[in-house]
C-alpha atoms as a PDB file:
ATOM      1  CA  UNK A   1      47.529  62.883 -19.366  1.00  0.00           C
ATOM      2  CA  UNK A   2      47.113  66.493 -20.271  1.00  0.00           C
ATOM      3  CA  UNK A   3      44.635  68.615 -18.756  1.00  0.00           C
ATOM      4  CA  UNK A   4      43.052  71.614 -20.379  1.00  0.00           C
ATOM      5  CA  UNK A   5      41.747  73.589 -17.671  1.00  0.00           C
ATOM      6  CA  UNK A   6      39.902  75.723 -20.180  1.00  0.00           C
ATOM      7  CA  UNK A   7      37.568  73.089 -21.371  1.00  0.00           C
ATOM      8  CA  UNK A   8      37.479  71.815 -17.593  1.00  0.00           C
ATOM      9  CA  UNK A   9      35.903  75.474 -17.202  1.00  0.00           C
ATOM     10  CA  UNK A  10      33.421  75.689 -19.683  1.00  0.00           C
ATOM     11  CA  UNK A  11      32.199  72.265 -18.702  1.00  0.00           C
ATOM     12  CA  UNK A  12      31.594  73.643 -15.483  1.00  0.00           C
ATOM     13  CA  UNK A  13      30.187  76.643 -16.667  1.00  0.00           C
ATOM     14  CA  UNK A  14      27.726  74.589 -18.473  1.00  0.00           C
ATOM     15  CA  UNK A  15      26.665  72.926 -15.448  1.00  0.00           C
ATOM     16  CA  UNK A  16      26.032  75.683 -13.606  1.00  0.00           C
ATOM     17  CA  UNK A  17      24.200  77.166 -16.690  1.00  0.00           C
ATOM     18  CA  UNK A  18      21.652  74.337 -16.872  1.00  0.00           C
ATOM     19  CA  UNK A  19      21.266  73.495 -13.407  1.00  0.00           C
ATOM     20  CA  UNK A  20      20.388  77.100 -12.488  1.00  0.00           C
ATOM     21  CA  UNK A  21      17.730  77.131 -15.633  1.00  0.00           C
ATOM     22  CA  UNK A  22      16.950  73.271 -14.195  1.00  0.00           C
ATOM     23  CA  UNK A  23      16.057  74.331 -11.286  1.00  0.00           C
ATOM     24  CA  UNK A  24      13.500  76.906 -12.528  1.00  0.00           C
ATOM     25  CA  UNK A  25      11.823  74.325 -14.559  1.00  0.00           C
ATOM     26  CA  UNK A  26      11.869  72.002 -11.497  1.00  0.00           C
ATOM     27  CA  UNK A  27      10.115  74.217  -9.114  1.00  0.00           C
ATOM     28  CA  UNK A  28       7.584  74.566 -11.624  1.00  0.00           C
ATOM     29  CA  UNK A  29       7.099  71.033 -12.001  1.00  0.00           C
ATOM     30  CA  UNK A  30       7.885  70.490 -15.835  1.00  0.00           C
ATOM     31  CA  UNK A  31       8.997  67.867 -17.783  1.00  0.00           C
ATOM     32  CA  UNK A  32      12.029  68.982 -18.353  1.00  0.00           C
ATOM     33  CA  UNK A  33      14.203  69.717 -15.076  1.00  0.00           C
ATOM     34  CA  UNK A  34      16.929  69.795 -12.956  1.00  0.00           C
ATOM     35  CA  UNK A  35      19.460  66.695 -14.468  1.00  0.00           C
ATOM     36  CA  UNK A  36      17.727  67.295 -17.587  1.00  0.00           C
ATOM     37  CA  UNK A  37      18.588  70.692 -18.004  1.00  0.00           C
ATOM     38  CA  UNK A  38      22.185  70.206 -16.650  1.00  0.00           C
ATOM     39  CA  UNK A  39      22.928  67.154 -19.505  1.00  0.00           C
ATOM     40  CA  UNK A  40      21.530  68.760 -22.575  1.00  0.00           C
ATOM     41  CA  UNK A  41      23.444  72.252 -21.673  1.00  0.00           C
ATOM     42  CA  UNK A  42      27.165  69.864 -20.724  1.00  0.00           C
ATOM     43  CA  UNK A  43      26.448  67.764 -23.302  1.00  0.00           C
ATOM     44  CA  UNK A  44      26.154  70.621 -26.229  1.00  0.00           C
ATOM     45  CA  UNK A  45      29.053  72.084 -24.819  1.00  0.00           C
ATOM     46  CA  UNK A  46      31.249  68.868 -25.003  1.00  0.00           C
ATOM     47  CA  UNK A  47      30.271  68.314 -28.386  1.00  0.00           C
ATOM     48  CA  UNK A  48      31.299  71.702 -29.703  1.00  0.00           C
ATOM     49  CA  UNK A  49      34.775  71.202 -27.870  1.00  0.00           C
ATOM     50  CA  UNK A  50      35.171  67.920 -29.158  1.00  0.00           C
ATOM     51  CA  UNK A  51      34.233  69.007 -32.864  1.00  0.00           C
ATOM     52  CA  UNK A  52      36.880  71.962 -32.529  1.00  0.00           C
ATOM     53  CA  UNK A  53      39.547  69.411 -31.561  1.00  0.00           C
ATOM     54  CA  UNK A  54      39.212  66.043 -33.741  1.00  0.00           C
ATOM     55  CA  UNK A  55      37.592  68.165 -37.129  1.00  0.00           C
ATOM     56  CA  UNK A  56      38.286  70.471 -39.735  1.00  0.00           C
ATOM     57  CA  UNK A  57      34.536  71.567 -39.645  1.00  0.00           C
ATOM     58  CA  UNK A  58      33.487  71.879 -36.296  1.00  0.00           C
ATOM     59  CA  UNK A  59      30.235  73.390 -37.659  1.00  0.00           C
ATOM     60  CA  UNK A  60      28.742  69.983 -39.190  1.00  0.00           C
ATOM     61  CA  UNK A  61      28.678  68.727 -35.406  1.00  0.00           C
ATOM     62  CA  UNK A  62      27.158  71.937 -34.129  1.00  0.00           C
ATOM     63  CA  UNK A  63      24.640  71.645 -36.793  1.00  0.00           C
ATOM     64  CA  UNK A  64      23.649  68.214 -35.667  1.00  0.00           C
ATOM     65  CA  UNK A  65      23.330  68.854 -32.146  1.00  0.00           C
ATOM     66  CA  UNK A  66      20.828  71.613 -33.239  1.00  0.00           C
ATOM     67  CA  UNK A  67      18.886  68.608 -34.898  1.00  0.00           C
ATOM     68  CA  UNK A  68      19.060  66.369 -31.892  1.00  0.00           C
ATOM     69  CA  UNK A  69      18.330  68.762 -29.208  1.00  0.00           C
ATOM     70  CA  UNK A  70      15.089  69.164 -31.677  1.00  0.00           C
ATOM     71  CA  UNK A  71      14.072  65.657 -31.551  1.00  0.00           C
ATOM     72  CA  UNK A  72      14.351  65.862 -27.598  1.00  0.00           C
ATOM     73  CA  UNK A  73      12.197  69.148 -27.549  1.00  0.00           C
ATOM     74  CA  UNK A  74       9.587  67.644 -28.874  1.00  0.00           C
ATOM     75  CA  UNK A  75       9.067  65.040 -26.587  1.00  0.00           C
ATOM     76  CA  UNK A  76       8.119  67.312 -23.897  1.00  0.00           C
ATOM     77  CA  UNK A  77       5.195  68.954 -26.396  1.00  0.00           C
ATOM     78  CA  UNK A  78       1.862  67.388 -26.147  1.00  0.00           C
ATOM     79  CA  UNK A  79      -1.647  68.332 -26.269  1.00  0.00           C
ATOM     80  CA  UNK A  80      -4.221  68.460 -23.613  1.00  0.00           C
ATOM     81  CA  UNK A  81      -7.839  68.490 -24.716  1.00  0.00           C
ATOM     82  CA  UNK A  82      -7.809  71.740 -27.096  1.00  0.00           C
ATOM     83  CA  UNK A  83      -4.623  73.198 -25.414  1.00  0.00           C
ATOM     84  CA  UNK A  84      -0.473  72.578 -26.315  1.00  0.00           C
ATOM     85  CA  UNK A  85       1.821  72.092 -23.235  1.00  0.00           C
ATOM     86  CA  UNK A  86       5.461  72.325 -23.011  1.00  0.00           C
ATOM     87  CA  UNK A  87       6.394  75.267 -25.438  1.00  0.00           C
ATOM     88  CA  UNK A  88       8.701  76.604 -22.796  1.00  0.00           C
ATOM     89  CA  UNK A  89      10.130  73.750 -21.519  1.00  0.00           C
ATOM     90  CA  UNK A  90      10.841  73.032 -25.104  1.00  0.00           C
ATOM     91  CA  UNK A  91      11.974  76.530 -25.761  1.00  0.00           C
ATOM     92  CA  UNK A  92      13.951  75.884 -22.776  1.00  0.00           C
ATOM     93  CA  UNK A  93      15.875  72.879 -23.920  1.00  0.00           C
ATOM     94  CA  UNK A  94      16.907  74.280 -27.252  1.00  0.00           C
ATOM     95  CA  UNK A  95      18.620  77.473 -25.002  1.00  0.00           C
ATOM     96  CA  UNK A  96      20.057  74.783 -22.544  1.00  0.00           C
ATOM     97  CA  UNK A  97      21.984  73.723 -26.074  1.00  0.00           C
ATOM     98  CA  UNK A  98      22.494  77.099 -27.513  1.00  0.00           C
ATOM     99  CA  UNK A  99      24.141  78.069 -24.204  1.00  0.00           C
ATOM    100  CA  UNK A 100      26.329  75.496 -24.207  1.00  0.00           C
ATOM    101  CA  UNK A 101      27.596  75.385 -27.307  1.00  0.00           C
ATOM    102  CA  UNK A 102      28.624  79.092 -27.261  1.00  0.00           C
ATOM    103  CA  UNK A 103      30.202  78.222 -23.725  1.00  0.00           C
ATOM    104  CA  UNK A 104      32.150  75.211 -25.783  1.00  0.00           C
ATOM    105  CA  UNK A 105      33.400  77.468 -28.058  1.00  0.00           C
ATOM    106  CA  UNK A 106      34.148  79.682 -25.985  1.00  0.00           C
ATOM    107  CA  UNK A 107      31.797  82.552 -25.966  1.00  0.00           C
ATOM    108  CA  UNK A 108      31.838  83.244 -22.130  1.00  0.00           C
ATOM    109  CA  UNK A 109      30.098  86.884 -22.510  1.00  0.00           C
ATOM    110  CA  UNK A 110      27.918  86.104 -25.232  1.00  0.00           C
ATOM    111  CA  UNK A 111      26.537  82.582 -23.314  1.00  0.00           C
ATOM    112  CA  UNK A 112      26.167  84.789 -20.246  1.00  0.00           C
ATOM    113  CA  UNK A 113      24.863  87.688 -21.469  1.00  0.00           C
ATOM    114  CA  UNK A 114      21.532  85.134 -23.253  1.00  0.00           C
ATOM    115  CA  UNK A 115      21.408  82.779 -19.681  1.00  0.00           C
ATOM    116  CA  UNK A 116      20.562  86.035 -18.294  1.00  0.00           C
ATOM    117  CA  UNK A 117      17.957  87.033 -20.225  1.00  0.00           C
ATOM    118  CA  UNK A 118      16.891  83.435 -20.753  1.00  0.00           C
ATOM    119  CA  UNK A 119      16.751  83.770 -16.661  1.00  0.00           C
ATOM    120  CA  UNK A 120      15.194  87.179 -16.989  1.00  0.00           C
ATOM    121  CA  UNK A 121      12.115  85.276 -18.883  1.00  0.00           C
ATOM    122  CA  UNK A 122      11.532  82.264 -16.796  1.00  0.00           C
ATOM    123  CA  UNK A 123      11.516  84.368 -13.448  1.00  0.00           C
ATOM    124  CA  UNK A 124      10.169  87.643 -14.686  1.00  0.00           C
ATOM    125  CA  UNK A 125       8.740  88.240 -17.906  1.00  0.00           C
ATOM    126  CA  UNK A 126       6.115  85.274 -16.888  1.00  0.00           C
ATOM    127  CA  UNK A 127       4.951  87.819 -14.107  1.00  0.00           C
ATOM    128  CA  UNK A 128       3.945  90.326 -16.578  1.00  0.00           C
ATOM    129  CA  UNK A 129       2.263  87.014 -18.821  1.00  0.00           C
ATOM    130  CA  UNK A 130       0.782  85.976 -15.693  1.00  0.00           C
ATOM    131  CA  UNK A 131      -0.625  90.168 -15.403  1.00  0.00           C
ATOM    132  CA  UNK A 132      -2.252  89.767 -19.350  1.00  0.00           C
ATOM    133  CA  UNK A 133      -3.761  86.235 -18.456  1.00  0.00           C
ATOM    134  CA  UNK A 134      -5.451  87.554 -15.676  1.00  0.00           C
ATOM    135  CA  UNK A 135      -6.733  90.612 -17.833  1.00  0.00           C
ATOM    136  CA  UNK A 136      -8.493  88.906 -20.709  1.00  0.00           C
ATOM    137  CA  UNK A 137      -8.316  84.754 -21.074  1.00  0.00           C
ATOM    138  CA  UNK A 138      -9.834  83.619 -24.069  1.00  0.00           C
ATOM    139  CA  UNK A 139     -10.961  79.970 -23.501  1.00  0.00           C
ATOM    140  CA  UNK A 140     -13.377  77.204 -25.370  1.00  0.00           C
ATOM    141  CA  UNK A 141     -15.883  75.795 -23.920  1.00  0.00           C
ATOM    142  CA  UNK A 142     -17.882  72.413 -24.798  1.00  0.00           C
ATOM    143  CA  UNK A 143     -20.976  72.372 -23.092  1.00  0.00           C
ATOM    144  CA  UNK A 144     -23.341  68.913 -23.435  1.00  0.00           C
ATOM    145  CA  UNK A 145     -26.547  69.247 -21.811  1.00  0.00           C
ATOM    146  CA  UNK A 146     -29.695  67.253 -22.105  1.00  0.00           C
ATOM    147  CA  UNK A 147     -32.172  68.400 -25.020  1.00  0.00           C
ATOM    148  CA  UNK A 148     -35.582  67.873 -23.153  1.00  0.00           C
ATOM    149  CA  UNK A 149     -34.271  69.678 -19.544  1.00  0.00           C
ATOM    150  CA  UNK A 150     -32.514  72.914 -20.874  1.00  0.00           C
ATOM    151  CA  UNK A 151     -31.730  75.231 -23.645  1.00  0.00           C
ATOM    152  CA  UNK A 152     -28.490  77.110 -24.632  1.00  0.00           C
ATOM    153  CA  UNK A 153     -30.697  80.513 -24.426  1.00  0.00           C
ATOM    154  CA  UNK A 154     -31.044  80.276 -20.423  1.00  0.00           C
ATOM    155  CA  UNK A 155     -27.268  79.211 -20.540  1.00  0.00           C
ATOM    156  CA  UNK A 156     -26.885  82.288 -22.708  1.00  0.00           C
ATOM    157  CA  UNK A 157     -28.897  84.736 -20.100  1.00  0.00           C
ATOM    158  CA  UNK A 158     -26.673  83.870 -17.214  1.00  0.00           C
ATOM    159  CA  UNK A 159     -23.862  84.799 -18.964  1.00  0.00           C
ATOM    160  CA  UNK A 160     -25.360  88.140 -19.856  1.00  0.00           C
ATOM    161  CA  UNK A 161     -26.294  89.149 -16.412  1.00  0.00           C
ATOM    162  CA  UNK A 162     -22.504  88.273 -15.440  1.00  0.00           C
ATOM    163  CA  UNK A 163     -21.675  90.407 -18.332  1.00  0.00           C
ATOM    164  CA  UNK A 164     -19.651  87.418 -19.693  1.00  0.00           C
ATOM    165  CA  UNK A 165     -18.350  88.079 -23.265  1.00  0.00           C
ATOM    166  CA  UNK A 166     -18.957  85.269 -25.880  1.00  0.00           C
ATOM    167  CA  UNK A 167     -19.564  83.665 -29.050  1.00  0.00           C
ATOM    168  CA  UNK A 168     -21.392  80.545 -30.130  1.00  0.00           C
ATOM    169  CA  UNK A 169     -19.173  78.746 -32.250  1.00  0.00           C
ATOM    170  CA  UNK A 170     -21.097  75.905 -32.958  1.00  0.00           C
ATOM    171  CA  UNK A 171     -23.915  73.549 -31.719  1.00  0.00           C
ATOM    172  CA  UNK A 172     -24.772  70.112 -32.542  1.00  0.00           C
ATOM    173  CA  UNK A 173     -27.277  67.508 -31.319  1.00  0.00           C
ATOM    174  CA  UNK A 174     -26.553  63.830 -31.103  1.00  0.00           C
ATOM    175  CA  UNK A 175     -29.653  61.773 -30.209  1.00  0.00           C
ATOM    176  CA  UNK A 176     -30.963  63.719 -27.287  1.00  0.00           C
ATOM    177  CA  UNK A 177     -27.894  65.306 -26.459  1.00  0.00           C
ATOM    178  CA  UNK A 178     -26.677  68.779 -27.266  1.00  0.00           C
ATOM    179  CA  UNK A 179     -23.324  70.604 -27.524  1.00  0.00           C
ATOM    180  CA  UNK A 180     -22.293  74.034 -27.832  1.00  0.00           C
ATOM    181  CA  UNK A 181     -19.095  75.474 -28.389  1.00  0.00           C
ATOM    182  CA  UNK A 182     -18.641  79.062 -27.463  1.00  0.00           C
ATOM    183  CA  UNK A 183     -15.665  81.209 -27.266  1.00  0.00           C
ATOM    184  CA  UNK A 184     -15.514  82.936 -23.590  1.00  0.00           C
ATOM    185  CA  UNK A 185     -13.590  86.175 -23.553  1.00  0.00           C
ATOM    186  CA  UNK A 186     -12.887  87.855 -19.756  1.00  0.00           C
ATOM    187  CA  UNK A 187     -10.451  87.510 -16.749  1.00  0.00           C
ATOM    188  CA  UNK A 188      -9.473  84.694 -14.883  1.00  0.00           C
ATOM    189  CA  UNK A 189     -12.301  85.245 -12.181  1.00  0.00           C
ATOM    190  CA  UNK A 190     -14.859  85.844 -14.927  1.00  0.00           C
ATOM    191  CA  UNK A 191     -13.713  82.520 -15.715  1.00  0.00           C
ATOM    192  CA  UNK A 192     -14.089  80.765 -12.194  1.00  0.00           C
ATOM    193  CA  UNK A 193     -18.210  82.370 -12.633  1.00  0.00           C
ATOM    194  CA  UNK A 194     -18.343  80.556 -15.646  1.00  0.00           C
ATOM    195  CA  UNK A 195     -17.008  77.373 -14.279  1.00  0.00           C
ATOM    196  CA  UNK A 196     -19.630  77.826 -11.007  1.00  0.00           C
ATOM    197  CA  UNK A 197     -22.077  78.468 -13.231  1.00  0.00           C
ATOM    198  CA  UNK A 198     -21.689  74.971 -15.106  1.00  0.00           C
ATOM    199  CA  UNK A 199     -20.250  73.063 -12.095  1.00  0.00           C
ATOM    200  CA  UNK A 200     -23.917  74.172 -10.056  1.00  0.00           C
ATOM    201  CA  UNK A 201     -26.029  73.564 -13.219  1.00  0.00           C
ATOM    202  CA  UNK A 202     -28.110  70.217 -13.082  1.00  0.00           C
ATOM    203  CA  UNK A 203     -28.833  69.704 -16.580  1.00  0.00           C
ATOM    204  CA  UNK A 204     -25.440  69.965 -17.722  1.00  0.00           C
ATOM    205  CA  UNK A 205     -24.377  66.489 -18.300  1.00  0.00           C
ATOM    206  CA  UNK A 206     -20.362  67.525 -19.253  1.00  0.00           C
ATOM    207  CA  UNK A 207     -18.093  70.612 -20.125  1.00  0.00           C
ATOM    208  CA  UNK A 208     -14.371  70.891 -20.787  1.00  0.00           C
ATOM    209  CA  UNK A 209     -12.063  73.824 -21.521  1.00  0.00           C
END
């Protein structure tokens, strides 16, 4: 049986590829990681070899391992409360299979050129995210509190003598319960005032963000 050593390297090139961007994920504790990173990434990149040696059209495979690699994104989306999770890791995936297809067909400078900067945003551009979050955060907050042992006003007066920037969105009463929803603007520690504030508070029954 005939070996072709090129295809033996871009397979391993793909592993290394998606185990390195695996492990990143990984350390972060995401849904997608280490294995899962390293199969989508070999597995694009066998497909595109196979679909340049047994068809006339390789790019009918490569368009349907764009579709698939979809599918498998979005099962590592879901929402939390009034918050997505797993953009990246889903952003992630679909570059795992990008990768490897260009590495299948053969595009060694191109596929290393994008791991890098797919590497580049993982490990460093998240430091300058991280820099902005810590800024401004703009998070909602439901607040329930009981009707005949507080009012939003004195809830609204501690936040001005933190100098807390907001905006009632909405408030609503059900039996003798009340909830607002306001729209809290400052940094991350702002933030941690806001949640002592609520956490030491008495007559708030329940908050989420």
């Amino acid at each position: 049986m005939h070996l072709d050593y090129e295809n033996i390297i871009r397979i391993i090139g793909a592993f290394t590829a998606g185990g390195l961007m695996g492990i990143e994920r990984e350390f972060r504790g995401k849904p997608a990681g280490f294995r899962t990173m390293i199969l989508i990434c070999v597995g694009s990149c066998l497909f595109a070899i196979v679909s340049q040696s047994f068809t006339s059209n390789p790019d009918r495979i490569a368009a349907n391992i764009i579709s698939g690699v979809g599918f498998i994104g979005a099962g590592v989306v879901f929402k939390e409360g009034l918050h997505v999770r797993g953009i990246t890791s889903a952003a992630t995936i679909w570059m795992a299979a990008a990768i490897g297809m260009a590495l299948g067909f053969g595009l060694y400078q191109i596929a290393i050129i994008v791991w890098a900067f797919v590497m580049a945003t993982l490990l460093i551009i998240i430091k300058v995210e991280e820099f902005f979050d810590n800024m401004k955060q703009v998070k909602v907050y439901n607040i329930s509190y009981n009707l005949n042992e507080y009012n939003y006003s004195d809830l609204e007066s501690d936040f001005d003598n933190l100098n807390i920037k907001y905006i009632r969105n909405n408030i609503s009463k059900q039996r003798e319960t009340i909830k607002v929803i306001y729209t809290i603007t400052v940094s991350s520690n702002k933030h941690e005032d806001v949640n002592k504030i609520l956490l030491e508070n008495p007559s708030i029954i329940s908050y989420d963000v």
